[in-house]
C-alpha atoms as a PDB file:
ATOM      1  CA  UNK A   1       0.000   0.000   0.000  1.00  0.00           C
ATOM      2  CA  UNK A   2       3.256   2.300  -0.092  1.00  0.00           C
ATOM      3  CA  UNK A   3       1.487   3.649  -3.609  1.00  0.00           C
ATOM      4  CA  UNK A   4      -1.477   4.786  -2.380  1.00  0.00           C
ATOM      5  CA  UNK A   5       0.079   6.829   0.402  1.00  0.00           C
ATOM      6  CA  UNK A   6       1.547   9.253  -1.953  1.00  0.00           C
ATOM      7  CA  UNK A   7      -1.610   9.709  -3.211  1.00  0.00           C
ATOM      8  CA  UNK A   8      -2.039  13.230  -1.194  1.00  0.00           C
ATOM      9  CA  UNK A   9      -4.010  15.125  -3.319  1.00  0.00           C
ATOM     10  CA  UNK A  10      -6.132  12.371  -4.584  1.00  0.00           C
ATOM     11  CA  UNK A  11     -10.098  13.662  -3.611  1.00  0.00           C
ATOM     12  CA  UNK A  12     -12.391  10.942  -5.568  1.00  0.00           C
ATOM     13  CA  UNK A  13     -11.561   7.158  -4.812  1.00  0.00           C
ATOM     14  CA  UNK A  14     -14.619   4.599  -6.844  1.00  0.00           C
ATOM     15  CA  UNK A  15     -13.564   1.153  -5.834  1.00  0.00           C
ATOM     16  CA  UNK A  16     -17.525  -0.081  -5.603  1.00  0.00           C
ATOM     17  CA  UNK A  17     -18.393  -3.441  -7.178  1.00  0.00           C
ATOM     18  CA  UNK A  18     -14.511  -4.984  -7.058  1.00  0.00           C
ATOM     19  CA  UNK A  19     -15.322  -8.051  -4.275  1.00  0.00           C
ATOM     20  CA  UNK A  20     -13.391  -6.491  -1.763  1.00  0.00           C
ATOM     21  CA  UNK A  21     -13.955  -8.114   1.675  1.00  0.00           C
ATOM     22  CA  UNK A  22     -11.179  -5.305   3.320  1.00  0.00           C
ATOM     23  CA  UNK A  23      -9.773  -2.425   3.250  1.00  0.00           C
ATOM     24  CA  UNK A  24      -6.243  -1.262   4.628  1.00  0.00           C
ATOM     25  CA  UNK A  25      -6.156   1.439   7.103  1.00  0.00           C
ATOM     26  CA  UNK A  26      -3.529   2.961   5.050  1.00  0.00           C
ATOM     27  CA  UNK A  27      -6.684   4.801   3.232  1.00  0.00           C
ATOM     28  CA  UNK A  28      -6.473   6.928   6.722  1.00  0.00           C
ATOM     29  CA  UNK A  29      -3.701   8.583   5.242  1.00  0.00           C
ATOM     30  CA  UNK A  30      -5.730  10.046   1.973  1.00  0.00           C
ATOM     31  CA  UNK A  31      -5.830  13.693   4.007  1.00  0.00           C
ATOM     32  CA  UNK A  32      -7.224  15.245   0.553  1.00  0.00           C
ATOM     33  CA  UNK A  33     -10.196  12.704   0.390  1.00  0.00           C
ATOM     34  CA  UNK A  34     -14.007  14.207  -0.124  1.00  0.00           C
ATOM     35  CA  UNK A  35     -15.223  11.122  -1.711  1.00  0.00           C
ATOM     36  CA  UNK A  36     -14.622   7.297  -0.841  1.00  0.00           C
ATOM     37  CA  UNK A  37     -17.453   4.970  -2.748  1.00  0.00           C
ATOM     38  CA  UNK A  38     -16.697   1.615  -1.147  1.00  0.00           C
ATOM     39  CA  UNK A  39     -20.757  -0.071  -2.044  1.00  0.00           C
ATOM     40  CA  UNK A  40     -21.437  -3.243  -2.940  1.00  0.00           C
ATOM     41  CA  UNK A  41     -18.281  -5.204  -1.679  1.00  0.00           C
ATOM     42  CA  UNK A  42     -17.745  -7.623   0.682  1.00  0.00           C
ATOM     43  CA  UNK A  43     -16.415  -5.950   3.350  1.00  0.00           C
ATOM     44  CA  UNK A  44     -17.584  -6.674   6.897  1.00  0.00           C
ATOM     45  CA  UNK A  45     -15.519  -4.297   8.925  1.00  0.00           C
ATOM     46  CA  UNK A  46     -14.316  -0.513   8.829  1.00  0.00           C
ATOM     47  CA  UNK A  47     -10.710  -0.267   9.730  1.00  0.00           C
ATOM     48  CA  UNK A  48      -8.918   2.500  12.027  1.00  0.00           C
ATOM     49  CA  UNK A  49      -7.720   5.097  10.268  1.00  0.00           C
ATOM     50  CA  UNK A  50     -10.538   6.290   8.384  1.00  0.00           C
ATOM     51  CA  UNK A  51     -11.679   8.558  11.315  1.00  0.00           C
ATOM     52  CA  UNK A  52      -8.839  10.875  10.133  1.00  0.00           C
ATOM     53  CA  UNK A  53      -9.905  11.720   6.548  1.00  0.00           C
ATOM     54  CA  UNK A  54     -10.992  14.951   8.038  1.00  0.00           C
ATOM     55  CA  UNK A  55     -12.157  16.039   4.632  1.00  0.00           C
ATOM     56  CA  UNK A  56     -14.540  13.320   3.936  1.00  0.00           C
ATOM     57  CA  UNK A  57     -18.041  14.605   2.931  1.00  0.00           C
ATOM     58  CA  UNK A  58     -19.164  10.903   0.498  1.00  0.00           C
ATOM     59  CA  UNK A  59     -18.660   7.586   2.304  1.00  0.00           C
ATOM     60  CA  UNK A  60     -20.316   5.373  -0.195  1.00  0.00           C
ATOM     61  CA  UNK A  61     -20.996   2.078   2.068  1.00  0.00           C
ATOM     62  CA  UNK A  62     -23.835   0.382   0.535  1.00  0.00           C
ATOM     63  CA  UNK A  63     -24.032  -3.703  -0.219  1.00  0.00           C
ATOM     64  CA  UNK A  64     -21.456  -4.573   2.496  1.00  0.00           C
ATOM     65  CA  UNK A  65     -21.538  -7.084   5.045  1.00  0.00           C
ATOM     66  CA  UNK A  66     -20.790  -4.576   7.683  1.00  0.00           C
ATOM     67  CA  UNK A  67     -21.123  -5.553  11.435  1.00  0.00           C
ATOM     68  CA  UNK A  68     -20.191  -2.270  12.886  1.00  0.00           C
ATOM     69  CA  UNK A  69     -18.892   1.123  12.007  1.00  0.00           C
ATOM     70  CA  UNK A  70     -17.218   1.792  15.520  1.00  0.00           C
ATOM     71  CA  UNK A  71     -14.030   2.982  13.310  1.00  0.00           C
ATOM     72  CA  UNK A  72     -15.917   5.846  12.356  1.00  0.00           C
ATOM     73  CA  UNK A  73     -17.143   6.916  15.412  1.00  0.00           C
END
């Protein structure tokens, strides 16, 4: 995930409908992020690090298998 982290000024990330059943906390690190669109997975949990993407205004969670979203909180 060493790629994505120099990713700074990346603001739209569209990985919905790719059978994902995680995602790395390394996305935390995205400080430019407004949109994530993570529907129709197969992820279950949220992963620290996400709380940080202070600029967040789309989290696009929809279809998942999600349990909780304490990560978030």
């Amino acid at each position: 995930m060493e790629t994505i982290n120099s990713l700074h000024s990346l603001k739209n990330l569209d990985i919905h409908h790719n059978k994902l059943n995680r995602i790395h906390a390394s996305l935390g690190s995205l400080g430019s992020l407004e949109t994530l669109e993570l529907g129709w997975n197969q992820i279950d949990s949220i992963p620290d690090g996400l709380q940080y993407l202070k600029k967040l205004k789309v989290l696009g969670l929809g279809g998942n298998k999600l349990k909780s979203l304490h990560a978030l909180i």
